[in-house]
N, C-alpha and C. Protein backbone atom coordinates (compact mmCIF):
# COMPACT_ATOMS: atom_id res chain seq x y z
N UNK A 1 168.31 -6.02 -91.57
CA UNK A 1 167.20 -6.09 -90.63
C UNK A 1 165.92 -5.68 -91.35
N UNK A 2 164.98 -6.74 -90.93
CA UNK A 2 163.92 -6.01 -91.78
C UNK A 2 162.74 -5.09 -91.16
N UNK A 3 162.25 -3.63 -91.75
CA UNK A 3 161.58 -2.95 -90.95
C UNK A 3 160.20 -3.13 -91.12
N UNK A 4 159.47 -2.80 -90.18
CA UNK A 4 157.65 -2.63 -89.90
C UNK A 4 157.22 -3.67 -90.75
N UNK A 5 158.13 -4.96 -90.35
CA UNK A 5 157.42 -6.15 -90.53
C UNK A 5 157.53 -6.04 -92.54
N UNK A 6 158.01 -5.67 -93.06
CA UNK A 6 158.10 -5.36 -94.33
C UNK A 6 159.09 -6.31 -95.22
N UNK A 7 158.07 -7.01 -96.02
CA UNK A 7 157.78 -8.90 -96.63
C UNK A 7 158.03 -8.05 -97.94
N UNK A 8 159.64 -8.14 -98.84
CA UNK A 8 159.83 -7.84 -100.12
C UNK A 8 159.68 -9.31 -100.74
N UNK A 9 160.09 -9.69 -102.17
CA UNK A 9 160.06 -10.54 -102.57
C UNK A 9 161.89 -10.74 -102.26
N UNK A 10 162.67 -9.96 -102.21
CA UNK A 10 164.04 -10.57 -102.54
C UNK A 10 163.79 -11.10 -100.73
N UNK A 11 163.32 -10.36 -99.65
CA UNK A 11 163.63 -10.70 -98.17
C UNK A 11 162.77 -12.62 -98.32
N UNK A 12 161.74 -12.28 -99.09
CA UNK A 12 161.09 -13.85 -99.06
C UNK A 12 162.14 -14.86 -99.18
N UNK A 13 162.69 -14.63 -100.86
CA UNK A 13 163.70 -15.37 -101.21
C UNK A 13 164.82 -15.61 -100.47
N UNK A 14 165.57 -14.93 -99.66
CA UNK A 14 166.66 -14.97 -99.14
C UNK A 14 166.33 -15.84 -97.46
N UNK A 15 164.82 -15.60 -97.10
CA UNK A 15 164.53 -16.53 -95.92
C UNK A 15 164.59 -18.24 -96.13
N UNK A 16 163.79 -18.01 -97.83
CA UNK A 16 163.67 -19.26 -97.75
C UNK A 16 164.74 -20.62 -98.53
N UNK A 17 165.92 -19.24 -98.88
CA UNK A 17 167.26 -20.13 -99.07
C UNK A 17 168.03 -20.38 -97.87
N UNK A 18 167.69 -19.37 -96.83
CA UNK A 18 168.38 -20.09 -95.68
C UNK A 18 167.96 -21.11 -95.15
N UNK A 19 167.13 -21.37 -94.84
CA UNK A 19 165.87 -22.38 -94.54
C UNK A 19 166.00 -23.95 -95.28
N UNK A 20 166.00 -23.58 -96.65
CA UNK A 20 166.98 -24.93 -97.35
C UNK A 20 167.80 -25.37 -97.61
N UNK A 21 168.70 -24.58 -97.63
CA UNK A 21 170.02 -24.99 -97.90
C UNK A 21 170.50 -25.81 -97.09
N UNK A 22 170.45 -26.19 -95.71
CA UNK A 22 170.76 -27.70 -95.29
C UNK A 22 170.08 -28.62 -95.08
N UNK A 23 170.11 -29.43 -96.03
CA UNK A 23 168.36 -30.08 -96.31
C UNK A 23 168.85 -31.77 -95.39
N UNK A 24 169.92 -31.87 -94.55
CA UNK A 24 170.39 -32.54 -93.56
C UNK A 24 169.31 -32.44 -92.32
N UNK A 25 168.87 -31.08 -91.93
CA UNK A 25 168.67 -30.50 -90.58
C UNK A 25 167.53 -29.80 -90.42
N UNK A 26 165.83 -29.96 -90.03
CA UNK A 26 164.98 -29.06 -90.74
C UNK A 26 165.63 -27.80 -89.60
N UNK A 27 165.69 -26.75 -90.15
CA UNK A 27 165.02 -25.76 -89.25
C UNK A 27 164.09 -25.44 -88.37
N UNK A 28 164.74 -25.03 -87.59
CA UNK A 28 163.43 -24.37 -86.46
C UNK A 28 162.68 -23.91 -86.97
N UNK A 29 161.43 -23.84 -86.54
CA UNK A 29 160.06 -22.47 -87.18
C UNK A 29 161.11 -20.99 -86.27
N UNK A 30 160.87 -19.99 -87.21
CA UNK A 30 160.99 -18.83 -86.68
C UNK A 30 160.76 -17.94 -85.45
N UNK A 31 161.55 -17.46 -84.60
CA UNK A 31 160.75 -16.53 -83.52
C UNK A 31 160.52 -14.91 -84.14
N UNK A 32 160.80 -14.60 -85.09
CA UNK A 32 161.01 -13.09 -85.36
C UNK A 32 159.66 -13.12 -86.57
N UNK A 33 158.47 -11.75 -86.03
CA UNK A 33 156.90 -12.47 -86.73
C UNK A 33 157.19 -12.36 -88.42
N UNK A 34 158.61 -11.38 -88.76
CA UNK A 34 158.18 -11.02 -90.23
C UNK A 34 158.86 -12.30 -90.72
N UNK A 35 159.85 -13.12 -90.11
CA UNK A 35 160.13 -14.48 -90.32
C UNK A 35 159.18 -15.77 -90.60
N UNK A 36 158.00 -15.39 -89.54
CA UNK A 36 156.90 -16.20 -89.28
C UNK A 36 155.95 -16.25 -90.36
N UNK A 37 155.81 -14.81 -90.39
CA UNK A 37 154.96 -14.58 -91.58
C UNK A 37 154.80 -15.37 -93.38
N UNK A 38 156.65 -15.26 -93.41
CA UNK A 38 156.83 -15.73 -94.78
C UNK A 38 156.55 -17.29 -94.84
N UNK A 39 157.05 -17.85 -93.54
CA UNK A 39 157.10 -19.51 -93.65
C UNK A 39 155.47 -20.05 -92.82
N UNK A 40 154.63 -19.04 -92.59
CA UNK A 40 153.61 -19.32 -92.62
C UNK A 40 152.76 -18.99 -94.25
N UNK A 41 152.70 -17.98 -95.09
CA UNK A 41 152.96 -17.57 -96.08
C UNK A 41 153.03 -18.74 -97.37
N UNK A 42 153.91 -19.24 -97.05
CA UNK A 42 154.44 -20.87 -97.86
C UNK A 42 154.11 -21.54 -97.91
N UNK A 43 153.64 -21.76 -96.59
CA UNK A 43 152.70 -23.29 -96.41
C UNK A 43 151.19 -23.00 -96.48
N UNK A 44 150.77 -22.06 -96.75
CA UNK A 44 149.55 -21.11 -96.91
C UNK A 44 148.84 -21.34 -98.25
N UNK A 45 150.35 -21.42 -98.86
CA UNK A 45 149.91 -21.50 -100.49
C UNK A 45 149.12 -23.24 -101.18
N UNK A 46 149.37 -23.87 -100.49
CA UNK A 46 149.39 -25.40 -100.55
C UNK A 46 147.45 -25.01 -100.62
N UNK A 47 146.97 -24.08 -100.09
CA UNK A 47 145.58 -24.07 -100.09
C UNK A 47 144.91 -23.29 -100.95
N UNK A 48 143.85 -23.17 -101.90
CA UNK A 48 142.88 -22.38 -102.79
C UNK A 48 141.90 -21.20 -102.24
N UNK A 49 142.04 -20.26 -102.32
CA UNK A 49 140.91 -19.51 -102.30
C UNK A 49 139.55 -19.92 -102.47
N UNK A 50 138.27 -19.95 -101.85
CA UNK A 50 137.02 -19.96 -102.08
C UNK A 50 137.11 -21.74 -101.98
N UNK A 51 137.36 -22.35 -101.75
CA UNK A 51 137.55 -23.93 -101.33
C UNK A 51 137.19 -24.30 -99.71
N UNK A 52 136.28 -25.20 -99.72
CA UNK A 52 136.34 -25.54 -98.38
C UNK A 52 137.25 -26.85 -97.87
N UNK A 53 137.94 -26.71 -96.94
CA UNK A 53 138.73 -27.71 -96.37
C UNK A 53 138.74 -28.63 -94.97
N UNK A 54 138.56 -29.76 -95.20
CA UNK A 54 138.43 -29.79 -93.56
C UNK A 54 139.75 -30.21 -92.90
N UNK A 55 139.80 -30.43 -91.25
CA UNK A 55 140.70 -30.39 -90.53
C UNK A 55 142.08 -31.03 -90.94
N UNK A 56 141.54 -32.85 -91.50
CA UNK A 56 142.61 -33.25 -92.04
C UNK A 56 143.22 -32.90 -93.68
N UNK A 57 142.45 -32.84 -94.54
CA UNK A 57 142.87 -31.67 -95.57
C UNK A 57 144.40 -30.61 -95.12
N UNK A 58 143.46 -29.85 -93.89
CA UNK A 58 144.02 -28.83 -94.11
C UNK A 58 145.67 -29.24 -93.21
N UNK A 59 145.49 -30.41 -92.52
CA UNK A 59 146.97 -30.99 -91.87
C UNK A 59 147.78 -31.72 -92.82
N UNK A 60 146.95 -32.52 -93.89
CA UNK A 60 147.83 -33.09 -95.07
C UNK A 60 148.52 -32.09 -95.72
N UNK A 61 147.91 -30.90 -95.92
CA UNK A 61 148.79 -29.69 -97.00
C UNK A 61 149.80 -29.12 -96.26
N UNK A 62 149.53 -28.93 -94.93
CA UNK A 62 150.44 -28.45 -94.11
C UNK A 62 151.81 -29.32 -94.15
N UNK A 63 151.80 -30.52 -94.03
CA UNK A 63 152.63 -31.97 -93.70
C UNK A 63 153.03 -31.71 -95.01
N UNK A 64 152.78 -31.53 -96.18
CA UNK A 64 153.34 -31.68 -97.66
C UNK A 64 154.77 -30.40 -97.32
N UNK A 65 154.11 -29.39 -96.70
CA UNK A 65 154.85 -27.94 -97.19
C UNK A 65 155.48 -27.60 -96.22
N UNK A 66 155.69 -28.92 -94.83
CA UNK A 66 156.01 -27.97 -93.63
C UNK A 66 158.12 -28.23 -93.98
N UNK A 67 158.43 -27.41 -93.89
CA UNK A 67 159.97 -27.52 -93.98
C UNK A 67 160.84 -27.20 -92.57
N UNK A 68 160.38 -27.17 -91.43
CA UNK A 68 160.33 -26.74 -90.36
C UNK A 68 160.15 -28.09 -89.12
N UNK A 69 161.13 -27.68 -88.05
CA UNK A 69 161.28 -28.78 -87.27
C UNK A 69 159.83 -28.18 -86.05
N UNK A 70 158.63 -28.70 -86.51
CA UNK A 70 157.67 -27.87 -85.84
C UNK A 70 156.23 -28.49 -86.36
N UNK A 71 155.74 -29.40 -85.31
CA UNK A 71 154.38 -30.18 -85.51
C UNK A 71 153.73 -29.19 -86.12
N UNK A 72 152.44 -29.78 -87.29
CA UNK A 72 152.04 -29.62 -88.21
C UNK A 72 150.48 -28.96 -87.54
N UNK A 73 150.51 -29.64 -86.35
CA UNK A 73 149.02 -28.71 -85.80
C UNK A 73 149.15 -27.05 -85.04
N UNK A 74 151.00 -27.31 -84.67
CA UNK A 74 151.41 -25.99 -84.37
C UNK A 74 151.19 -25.35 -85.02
N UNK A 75 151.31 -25.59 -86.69
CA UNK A 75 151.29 -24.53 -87.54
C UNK A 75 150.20 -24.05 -88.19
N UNK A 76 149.09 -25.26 -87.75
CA UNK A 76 147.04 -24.77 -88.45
C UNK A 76 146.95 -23.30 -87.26
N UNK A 77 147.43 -24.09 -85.94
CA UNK A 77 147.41 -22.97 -85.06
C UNK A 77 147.76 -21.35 -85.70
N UNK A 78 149.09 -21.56 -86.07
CA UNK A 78 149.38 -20.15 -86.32
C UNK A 78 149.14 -19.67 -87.35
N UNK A 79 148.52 -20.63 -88.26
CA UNK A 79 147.64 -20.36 -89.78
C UNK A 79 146.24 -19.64 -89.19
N UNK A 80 145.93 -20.47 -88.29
CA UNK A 80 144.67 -19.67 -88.16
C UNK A 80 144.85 -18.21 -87.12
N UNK A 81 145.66 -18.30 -86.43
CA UNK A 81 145.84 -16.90 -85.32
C UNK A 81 146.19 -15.62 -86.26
N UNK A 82 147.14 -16.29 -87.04
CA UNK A 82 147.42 -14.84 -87.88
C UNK A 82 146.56 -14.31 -89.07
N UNK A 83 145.58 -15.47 -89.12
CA UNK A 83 144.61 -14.73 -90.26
C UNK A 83 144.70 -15.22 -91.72
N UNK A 84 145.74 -16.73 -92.08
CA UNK A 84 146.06 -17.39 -93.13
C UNK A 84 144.82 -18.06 -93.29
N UNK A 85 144.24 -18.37 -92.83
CA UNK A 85 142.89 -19.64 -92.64
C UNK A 85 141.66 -19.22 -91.28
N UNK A 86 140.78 -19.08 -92.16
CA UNK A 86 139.50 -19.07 -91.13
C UNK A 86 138.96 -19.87 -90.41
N UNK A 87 138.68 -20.49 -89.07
CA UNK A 87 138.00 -21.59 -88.94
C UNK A 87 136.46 -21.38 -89.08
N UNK A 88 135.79 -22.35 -89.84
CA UNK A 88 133.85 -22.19 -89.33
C UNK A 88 133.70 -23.49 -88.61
N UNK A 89 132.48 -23.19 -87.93
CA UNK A 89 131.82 -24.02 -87.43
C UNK A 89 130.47 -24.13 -88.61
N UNK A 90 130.26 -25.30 -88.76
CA UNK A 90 128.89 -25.17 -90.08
C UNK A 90 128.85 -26.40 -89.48
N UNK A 91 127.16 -26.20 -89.40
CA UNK A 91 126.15 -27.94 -88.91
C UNK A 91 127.40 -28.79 -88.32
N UNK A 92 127.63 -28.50 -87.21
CA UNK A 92 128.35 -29.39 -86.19
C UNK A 92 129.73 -29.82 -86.73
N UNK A 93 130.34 -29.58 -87.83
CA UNK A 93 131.85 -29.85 -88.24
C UNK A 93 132.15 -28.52 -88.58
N UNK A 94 133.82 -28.83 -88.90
CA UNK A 94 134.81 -27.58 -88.61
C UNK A 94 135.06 -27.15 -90.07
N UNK A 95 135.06 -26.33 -90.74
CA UNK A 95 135.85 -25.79 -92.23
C UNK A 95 136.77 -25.19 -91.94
N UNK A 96 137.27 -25.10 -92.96
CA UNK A 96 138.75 -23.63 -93.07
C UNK A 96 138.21 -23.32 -94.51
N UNK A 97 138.84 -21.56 -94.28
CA UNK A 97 138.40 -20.99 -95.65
C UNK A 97 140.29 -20.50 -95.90
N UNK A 98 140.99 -19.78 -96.83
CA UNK A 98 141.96 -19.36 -96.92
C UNK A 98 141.30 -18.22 -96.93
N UNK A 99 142.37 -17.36 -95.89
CA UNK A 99 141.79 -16.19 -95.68
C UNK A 99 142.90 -14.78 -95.80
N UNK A 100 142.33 -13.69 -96.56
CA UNK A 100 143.85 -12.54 -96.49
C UNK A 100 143.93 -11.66 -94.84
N UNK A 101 143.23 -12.39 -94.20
CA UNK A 101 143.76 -11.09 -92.33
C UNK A 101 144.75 -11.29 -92.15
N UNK A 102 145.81 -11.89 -92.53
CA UNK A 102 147.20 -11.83 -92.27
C UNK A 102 147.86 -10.95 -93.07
N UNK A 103 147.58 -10.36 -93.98
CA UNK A 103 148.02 -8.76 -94.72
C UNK A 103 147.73 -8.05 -93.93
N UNK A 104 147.33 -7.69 -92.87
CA UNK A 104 147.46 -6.42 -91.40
C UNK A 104 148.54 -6.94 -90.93
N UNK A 105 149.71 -7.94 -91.19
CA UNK A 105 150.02 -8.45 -90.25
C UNK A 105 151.89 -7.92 -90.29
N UNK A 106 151.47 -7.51 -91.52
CA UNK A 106 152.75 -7.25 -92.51
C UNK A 106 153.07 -6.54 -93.48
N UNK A 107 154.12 -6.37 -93.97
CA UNK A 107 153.80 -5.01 -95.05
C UNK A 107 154.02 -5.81 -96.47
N UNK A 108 153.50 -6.02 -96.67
CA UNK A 108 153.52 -6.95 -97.66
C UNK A 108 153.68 -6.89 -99.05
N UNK A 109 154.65 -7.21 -100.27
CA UNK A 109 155.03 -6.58 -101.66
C UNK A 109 154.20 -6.88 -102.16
N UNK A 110 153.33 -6.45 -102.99
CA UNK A 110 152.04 -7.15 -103.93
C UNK A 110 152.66 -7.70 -105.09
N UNK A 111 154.03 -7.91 -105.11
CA UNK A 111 154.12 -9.03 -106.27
C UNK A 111 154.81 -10.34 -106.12
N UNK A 112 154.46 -10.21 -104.69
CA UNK A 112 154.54 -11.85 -104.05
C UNK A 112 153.31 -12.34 -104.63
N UNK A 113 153.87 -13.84 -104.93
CA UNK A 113 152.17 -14.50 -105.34
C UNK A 113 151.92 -14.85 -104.35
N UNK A 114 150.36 -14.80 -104.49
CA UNK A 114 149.49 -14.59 -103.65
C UNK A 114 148.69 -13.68 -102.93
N UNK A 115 150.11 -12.83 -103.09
CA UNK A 115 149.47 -11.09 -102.06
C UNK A 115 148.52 -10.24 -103.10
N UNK A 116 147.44 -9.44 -103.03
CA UNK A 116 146.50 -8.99 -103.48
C UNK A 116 146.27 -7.80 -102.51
N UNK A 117 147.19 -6.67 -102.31
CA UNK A 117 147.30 -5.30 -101.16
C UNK A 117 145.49 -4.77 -102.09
C-alpha cells in the first residue's frame, strides 16, 4: 500500500508494468490519486518545459502517451486540475505551459525524471 501519496521510483515502475503487461486490454485510468498521479505523470512527459502549446498539440501528445481506456480530453482535464499543465488565456486563444503544482500533490522521489523537489 502506498503511504501519503508517496511516488518512489520502484512504486512508478511496478504501476506501470501492471498497466502493460496486457497489451490485449487498455486499462482503466486509475481511481486511487497516487495511481493517478503516476499515469498522469507519464503522459506529462510527452510535453517540454518553457514551450508553449496549444489545445490540439497538447491532445496529440496526450493521444501518443495515453495507455488507458480513458478519452484523451479526460485526461488535459486532469492534467490541468492537478497542476501538470497550466491553462492561459493570451489575446483571445488558449496556451498550456507544463507546470510543477502537481508536486503538492504527492510525495514525490526526486530521482524520477522529471521531478525537481
Amino acid at each position: 500500500m502506498n503511504n501519503q501519496n508517496e511516488i518512489s521510483p520502484d512504486y512508478y515502475q511496478n504501476l506501470f508494468t501492471r498497466w502493460t503487461t496486457d497489451q490485449n486490454v487498455l486499462p482503466d485510468f486509475p481511481n486511487l490519486k497516487s495511481e493517478q498521479l503516476v499515469a498522469l505523470h507519464f503522459i506529462m512527459m510527452a510535453f517540454e518545459e518553457e514551450v508553449e502549446y496549444t489545445e490540439r498539440q497538447i491532445d496529440d501528445g496526450i493521444i501518443d502517451r495515453n495507455i488507458f481506456s480513458i478519452d484523451h480530453i479526460q485526461i488535459r482535464v486532469f492534467l490541468v486540475t492537478f497542476g501538470f499543465l497550466e491553462k492561459i488565456f493570451n489575446q483571445e486563444k488558449q496556451i498550456y505551459h507544463v507546470s510543477n503544482k502537481f508536486l503538492k500533490h504527492g510525495n514525490w522521489n526526486s530521482s524520477i525524471p522529471g521531478i525537481s523537489n
